[in-house]
Protein backbone atom coordinates (compact mmCIF):
# COMPACT_ATOMS: atom_id res chain seq x y z
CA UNK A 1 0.00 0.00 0.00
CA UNK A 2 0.80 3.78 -0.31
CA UNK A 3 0.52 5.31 2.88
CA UNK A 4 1.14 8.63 4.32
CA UNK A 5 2.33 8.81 7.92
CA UNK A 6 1.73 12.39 9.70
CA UNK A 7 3.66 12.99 13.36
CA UNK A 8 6.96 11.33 13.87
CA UNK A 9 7.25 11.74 17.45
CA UNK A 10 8.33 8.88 20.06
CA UNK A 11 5.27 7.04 19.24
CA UNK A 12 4.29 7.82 15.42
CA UNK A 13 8.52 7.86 14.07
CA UNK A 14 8.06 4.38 15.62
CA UNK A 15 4.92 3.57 13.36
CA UNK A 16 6.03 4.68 10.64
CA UNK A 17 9.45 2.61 10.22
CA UNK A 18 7.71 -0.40 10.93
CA UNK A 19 4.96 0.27 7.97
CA UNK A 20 8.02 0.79 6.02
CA UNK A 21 9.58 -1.68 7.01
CA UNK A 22 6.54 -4.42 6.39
CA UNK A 23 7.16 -3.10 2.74
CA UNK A 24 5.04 -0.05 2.33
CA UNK A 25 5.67 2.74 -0.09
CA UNK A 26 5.47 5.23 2.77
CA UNK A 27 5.68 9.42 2.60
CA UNK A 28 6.41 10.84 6.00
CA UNK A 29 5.42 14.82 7.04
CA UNK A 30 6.20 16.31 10.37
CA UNK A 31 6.66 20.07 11.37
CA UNK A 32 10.25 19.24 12.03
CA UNK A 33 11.72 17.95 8.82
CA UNK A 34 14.76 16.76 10.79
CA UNK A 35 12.52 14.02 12.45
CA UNK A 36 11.84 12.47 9.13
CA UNK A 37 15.71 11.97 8.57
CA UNK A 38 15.86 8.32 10.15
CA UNK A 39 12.42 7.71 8.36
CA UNK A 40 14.38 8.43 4.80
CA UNK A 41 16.99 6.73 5.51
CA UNK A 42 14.79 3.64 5.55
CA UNK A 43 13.18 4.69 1.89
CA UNK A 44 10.42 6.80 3.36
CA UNK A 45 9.67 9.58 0.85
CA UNK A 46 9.73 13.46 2.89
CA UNK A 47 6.88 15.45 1.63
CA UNK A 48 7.21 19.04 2.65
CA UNK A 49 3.62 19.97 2.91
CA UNK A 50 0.76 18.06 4.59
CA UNK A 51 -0.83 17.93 0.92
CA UNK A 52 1.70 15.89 -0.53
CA UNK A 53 1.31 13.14 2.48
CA UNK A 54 -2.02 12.58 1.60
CA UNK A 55 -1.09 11.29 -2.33
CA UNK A 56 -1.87 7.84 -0.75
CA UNK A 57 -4.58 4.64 -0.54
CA UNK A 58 -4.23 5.80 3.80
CA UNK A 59 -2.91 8.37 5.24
CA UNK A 60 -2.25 7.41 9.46
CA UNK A 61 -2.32 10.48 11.93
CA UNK A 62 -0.51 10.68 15.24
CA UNK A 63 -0.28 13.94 17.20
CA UNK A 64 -0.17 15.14 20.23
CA UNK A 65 -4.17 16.37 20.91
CA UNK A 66 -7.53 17.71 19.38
CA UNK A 67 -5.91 21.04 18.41
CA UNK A 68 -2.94 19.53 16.64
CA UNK A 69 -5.34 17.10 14.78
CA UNK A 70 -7.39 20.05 14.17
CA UNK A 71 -4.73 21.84 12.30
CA UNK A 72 -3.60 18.88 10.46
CA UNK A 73 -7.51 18.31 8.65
CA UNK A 74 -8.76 21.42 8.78
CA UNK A 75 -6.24 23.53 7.96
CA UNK A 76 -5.09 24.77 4.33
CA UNK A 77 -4.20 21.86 2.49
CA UNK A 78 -5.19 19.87 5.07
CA UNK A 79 -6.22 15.76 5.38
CA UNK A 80 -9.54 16.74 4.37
CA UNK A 81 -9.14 18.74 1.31
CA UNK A 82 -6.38 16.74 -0.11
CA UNK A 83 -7.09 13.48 0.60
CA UNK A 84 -8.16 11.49 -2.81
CA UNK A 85 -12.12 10.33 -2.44
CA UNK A 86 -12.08 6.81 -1.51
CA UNK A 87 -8.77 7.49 0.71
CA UNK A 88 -8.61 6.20 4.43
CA UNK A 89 -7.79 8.97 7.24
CA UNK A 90 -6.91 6.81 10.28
CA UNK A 91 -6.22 8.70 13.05
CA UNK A 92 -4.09 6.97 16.16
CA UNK A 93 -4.24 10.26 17.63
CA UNK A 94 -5.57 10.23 21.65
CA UNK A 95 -8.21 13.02 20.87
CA UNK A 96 -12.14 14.02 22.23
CA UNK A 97 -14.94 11.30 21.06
CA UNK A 98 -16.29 14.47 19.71
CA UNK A 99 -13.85 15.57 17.59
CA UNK A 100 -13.50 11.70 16.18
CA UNK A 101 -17.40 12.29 15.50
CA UNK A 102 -16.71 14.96 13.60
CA UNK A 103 -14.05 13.77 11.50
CA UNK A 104 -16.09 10.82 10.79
CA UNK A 105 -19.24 13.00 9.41
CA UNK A 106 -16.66 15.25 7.42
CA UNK A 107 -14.50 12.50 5.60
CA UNK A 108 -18.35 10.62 4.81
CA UNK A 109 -19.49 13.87 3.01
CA UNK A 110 -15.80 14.12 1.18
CA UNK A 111 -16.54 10.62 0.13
CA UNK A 112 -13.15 9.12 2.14
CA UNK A 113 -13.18 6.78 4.73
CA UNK A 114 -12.10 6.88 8.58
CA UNK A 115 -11.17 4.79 11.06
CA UNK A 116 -9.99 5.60 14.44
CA UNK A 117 -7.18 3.64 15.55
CA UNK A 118 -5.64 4.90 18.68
CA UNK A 119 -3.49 2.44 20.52
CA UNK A 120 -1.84 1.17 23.44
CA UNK A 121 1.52 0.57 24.32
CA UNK A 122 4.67 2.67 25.09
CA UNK A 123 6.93 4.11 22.51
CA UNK A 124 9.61 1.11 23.27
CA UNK A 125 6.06 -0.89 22.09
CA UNK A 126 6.02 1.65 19.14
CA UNK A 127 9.34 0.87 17.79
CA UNK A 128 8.92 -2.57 18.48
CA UNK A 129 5.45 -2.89 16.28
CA UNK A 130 4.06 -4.26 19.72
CA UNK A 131 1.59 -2.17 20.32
CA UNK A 132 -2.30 -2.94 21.08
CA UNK A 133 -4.22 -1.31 18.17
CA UNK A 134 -7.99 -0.60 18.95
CA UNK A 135 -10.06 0.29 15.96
CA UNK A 136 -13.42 1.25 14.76
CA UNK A 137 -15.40 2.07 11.24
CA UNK A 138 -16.89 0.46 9.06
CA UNK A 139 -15.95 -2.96 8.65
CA UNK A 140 -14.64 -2.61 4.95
CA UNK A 141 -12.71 0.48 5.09
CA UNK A 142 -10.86 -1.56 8.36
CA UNK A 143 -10.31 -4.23 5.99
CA UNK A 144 -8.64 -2.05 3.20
CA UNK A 145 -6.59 -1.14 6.43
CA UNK A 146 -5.64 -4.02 8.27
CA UNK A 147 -2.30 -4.24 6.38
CA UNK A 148 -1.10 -1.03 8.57
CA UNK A 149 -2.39 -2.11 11.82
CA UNK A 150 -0.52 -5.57 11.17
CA UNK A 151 2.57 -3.44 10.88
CA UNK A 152 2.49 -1.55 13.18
CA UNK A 153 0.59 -3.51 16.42
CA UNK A 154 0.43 -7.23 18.04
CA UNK A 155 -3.18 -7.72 17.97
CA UNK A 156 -6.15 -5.66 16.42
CA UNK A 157 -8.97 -5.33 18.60
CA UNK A 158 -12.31 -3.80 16.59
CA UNK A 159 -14.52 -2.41 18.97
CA UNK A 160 -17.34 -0.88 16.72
CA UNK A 161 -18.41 0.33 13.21
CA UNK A 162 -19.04 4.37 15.18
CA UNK A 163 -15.43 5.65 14.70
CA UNK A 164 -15.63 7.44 18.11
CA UNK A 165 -16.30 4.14 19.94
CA UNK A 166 -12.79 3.62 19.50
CA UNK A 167 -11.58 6.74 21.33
CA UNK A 168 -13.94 6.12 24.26
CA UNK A 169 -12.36 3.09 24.97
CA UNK A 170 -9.03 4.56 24.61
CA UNK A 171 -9.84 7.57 27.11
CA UNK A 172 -11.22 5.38 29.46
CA UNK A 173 -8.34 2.73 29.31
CA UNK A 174 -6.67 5.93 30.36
CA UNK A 175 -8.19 6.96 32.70
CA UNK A 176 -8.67 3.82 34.65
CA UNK A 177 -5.07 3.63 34.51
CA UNK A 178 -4.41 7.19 35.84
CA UNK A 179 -6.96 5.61 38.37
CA UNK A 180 -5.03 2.70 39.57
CA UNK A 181 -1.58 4.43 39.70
CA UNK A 182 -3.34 7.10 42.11
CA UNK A 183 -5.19 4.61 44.39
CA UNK A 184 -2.02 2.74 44.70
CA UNK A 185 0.23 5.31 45.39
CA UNK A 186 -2.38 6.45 48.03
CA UNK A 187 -2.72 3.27 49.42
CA UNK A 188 0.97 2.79 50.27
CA UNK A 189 1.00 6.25 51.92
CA UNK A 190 -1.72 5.46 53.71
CA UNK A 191 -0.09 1.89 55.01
CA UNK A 192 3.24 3.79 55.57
CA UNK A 193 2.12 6.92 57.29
CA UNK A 194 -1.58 6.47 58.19
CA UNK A 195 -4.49 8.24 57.36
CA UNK A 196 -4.59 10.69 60.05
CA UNK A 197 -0.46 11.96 58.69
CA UNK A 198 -1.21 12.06 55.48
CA UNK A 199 -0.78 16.48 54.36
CA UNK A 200 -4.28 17.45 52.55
CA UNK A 201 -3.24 17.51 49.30
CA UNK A 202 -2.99 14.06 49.26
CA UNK A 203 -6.30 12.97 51.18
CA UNK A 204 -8.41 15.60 48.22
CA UNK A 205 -6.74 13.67 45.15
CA UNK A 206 -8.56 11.43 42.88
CA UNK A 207 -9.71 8.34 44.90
CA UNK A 208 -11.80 5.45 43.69
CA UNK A 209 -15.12 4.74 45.13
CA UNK A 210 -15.99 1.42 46.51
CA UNK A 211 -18.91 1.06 43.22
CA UNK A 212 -20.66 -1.91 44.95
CA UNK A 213 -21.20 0.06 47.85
CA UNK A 214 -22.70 3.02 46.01
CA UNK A 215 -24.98 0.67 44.16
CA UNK A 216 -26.44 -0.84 47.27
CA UNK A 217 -26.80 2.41 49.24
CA UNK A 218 -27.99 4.61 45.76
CA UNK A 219 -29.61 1.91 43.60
CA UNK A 220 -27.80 3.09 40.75
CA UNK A 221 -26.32 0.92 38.72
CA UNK A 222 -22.40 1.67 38.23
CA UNK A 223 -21.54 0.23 34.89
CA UNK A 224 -17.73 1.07 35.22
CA UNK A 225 -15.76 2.19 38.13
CA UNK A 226 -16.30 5.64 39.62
CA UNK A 227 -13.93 8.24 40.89
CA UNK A 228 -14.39 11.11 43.34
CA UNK A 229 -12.77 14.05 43.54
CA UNK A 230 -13.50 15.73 47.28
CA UNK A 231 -11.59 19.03 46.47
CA UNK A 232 -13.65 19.23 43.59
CA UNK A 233 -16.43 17.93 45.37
CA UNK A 234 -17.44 15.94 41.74
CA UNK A 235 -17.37 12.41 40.86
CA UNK A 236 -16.60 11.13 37.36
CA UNK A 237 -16.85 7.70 35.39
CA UNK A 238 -13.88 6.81 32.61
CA UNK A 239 -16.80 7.09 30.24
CA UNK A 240 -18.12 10.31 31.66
CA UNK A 241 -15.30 11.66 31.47
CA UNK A 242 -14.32 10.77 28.10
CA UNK A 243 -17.47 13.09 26.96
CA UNK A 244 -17.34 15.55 29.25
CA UNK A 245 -19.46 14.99 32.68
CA UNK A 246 -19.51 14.55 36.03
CA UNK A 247 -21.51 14.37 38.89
CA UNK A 248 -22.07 16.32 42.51
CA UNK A 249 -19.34 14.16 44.81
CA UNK A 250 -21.94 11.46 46.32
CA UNK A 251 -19.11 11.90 49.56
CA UNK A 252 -18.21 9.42 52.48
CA UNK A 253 -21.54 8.16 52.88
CA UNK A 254 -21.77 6.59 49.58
CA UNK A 255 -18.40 4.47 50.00
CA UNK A 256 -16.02 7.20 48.39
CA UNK A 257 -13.10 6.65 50.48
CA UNK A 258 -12.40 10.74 50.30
């Protein structure tokens, strides 16, 4: 395949060898042309505008957040107006479920296809084509693609034919990490110093509520794990967050160990 690769930081330099090395006629674009040197020395083509990435069958986008993404589609000579019709924008980016909605609705009225494809894994994982690829779109613009995600990931999981499906797992994979580090560290602060010494700033962090216990005290049902803030006196789930909400902080009483 002709693909396009745009972003060559830690993670998407990483991506893009390994495409080009599985054999791919590859054209690499990043703001800094010097980070496309190791990528040429492999037989990546260098394209000096975004427009000539996007001469391609895919074109695979990793940055660093919805604004960078943003800039990349949107602006002139963009993904989106120089992308041929028929042309797969798959975007590995971490961004908003709303922005990959509205990718999604903008590439179907240019007649080109996206999938989301963010992914997890490190980029060690990156350079190592190890990395945990989870996709969504429809099911035959993922199979036109499937030959990138084999090169560049261990195992393709497809979560959905919605596009944005794919970054709401992704966020909340995230944030039920960020979740786990947090309790943990809080946990062996609490076993090493006690409750009672531990400064403020630690006892109003993020902390995980008990979910079973909310359920049976609130007869709500909790379909993934909650988090309370006390400072912020809010309580989130990975999903809620992921689009946006929250809740008023249910507090001690509902099992929230703030």
């Amino acid at each position: 395949m002709k693909i396009g690769c745009i972003g060559l930081g830690r993670m998407g330099s990483g991506m893009a060898a390994n495409i080009r090395k599985a054999g791919h006629e590859v054209i690499v674009f990043n703001r800094t042309p010097a980070k496309a040197a190791p990528l040429a020395a492999l037989g990546a083509k260098v394209a000096t505008r975004i427009a000539d990435a996007c001469q391609v069958e895919a074109v695979i986008t990793m940055l660093a957040n919805d604004e960078a993404v943003r800039e990349v589609v949107y602006g002139d000579g963009g993904v989106l107006a120089s992308l041929p019709k028929g042309a797969v924008h798959i975007s590995s980016s971490t961004i908003s479920v709303a922005l990959a909605e509205q990718l999604a609705a903008d590439h179907d009225q240019a007649g080109q296809g996206f999938v989301a494809a963010p992914v997890f894994g490190r980029p060690d994982a990156a350079a190592a084509a190890k990395l945990f690829v989870v996709a969504a779109g429809r099911p035959e613009t993922i199979g036109t693609v499937n030959p990138v995600f084999a090169a560049i990931g261990q195992r393709t999981f497809v979560v959905a034919e919605r596009p944005e499906a794919a970054n709401l797992v992704k966020l909340s994979g995230n944030f039920l990490i960020a979740s786990v580090i947090e309790t943990l560290g809080e946990a062996m602060l609490s076993r090493a110093h006690g409750d009672e010494k531990l400064p403020p700033q630690v006892k109003n962090t993020v902390t995980v509520c008990n979910a079973n216990r909310l359920t049976r005290r609130t007869g709500a049902v909790c379909a993934a794990p909650i988090v309370c803030w006390p400072s912020k006196r809010k309580s989130f789930t990975a999903s809620g967050v992921a689009r946006g909400r929250s809740w008023p902080c249910p507090g001690p009483s509902s099992g929230c160990s703030g």
